[in-house]
Protein backbone atom coordinates (compact mmCIF):
# COMPACT_ATOMS: atom_id res chain seq x y z
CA UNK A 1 11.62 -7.84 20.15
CA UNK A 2 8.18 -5.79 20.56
CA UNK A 3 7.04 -7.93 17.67
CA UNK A 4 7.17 -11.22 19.62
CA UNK A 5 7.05 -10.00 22.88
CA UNK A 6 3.85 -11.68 23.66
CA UNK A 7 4.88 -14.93 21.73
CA UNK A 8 5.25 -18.17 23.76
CA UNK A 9 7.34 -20.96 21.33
CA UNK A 10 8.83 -20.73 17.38
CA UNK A 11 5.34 -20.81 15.82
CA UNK A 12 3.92 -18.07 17.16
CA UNK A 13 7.49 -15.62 17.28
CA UNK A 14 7.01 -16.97 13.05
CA UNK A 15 3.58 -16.08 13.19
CA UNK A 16 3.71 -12.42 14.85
CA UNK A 17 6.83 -11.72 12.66
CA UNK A 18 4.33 -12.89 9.67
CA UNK A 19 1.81 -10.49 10.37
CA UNK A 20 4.05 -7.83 11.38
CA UNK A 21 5.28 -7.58 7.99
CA UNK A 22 1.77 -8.44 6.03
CA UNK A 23 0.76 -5.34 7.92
CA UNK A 24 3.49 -2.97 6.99
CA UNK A 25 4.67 -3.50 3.94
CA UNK A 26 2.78 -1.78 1.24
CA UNK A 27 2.94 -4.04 -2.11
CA UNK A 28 4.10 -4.24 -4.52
CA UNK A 29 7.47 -2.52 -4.41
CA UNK A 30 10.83 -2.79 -6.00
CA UNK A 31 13.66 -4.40 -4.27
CA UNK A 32 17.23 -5.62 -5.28
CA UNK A 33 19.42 -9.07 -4.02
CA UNK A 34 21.76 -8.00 -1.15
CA UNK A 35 23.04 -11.53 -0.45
CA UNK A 36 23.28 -14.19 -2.47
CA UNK A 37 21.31 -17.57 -0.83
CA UNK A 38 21.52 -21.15 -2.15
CA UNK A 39 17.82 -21.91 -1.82
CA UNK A 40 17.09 -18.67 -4.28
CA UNK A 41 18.32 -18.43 -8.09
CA UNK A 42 18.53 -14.26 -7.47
CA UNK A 43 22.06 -12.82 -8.47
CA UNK A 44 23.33 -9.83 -6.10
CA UNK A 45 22.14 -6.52 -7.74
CA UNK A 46 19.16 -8.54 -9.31
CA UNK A 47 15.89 -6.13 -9.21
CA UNK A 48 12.30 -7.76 -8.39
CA UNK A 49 9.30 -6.97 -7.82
CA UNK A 50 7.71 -7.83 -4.85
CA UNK A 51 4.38 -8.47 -4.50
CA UNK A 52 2.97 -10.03 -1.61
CA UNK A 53 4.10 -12.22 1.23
CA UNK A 54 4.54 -16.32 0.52
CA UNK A 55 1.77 -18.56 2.41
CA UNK A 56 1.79 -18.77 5.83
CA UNK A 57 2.56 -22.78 5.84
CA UNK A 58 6.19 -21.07 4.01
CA UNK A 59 7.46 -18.57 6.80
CA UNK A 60 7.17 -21.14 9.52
CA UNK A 61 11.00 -20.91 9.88
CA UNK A 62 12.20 -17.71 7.84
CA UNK A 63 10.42 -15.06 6.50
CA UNK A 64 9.88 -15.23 2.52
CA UNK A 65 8.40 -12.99 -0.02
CA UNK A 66 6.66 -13.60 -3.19
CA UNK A 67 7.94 -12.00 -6.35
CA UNK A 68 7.71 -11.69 -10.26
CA UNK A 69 10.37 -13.10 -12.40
CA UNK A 70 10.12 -13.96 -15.84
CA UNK A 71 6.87 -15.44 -16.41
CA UNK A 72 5.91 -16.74 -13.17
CA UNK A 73 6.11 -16.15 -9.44
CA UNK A 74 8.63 -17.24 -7.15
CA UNK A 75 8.67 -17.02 -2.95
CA UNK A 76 12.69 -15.73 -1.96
CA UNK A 77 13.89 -15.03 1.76
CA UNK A 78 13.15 -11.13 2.56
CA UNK A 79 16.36 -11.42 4.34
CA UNK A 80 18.19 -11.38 0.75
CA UNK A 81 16.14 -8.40 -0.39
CA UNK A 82 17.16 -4.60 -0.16
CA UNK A 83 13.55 -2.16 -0.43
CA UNK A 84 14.19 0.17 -3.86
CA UNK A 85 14.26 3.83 -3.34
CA UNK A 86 10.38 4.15 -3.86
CA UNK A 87 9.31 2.49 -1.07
CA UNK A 88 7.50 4.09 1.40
CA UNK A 89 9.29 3.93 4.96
CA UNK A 90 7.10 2.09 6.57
CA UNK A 91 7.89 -0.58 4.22
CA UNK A 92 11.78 0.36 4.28
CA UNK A 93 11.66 -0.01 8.42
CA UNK A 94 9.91 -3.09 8.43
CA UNK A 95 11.94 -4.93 5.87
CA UNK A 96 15.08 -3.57 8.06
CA UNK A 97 13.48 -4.87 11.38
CA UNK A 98 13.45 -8.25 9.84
CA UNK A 99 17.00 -8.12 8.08
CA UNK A 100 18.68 -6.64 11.51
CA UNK A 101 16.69 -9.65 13.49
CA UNK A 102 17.95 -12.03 11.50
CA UNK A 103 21.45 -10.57 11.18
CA UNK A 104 21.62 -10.59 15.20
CA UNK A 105 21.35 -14.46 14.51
CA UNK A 106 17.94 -14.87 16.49
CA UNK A 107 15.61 -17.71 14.35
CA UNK A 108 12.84 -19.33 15.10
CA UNK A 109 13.06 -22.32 17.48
């Protein structure tokens, strides 16, 4: 809740989650499916890489990731992802933060 503590409607909680995570998550790093999500083609177990966070204009309601697969890129929820074992924890806590905020069914709006 520190992380939108300041935040006054669902842009800005979306926003100060957005830069939250653009600030501690060190990219790229590996990270495997934990759920399976219609909106994402990932299989559970699946490894990716991630690599940066999706545009702004795409984490207006849910926080998504950009990652390689095959040939191209693809943006995926975070909340599906699991952080690899060489992530640094900084990167490990804040992609917890996000799953557990989600998981305690709080959203945006």
């Amino acid at each position: 809740m520190e992380i939108i503590v300041d935040a006054y409607g669902p842009e800005e909680q979306a926003m100060g989650w957005y830069y939250y995570l653009e600030e501690k998550l060190k990219f790229p790093f590996t990270a495997v499916c934990s759920a399976k999500r219609a909106i994402s083609p990932l299989q559970l177990r699946e490894e990716v890489k991630v690599l940066k966070m999706a545009p702004e204009e795409e984490c207006e309601k849910e926080m998504f990731v950009t990652i390689r697969r095959g040939r191209g890129r693809l943006a995926v929820p975070l909340s599906q992802l699991g952080v690899g074992n060489e992530a640094d924890e900084q990167t490990r806590q804040a992609v917890e933060d996000w799953r557990y905020w989600v998981q305690m069914g709080y959203r945006f709006g």
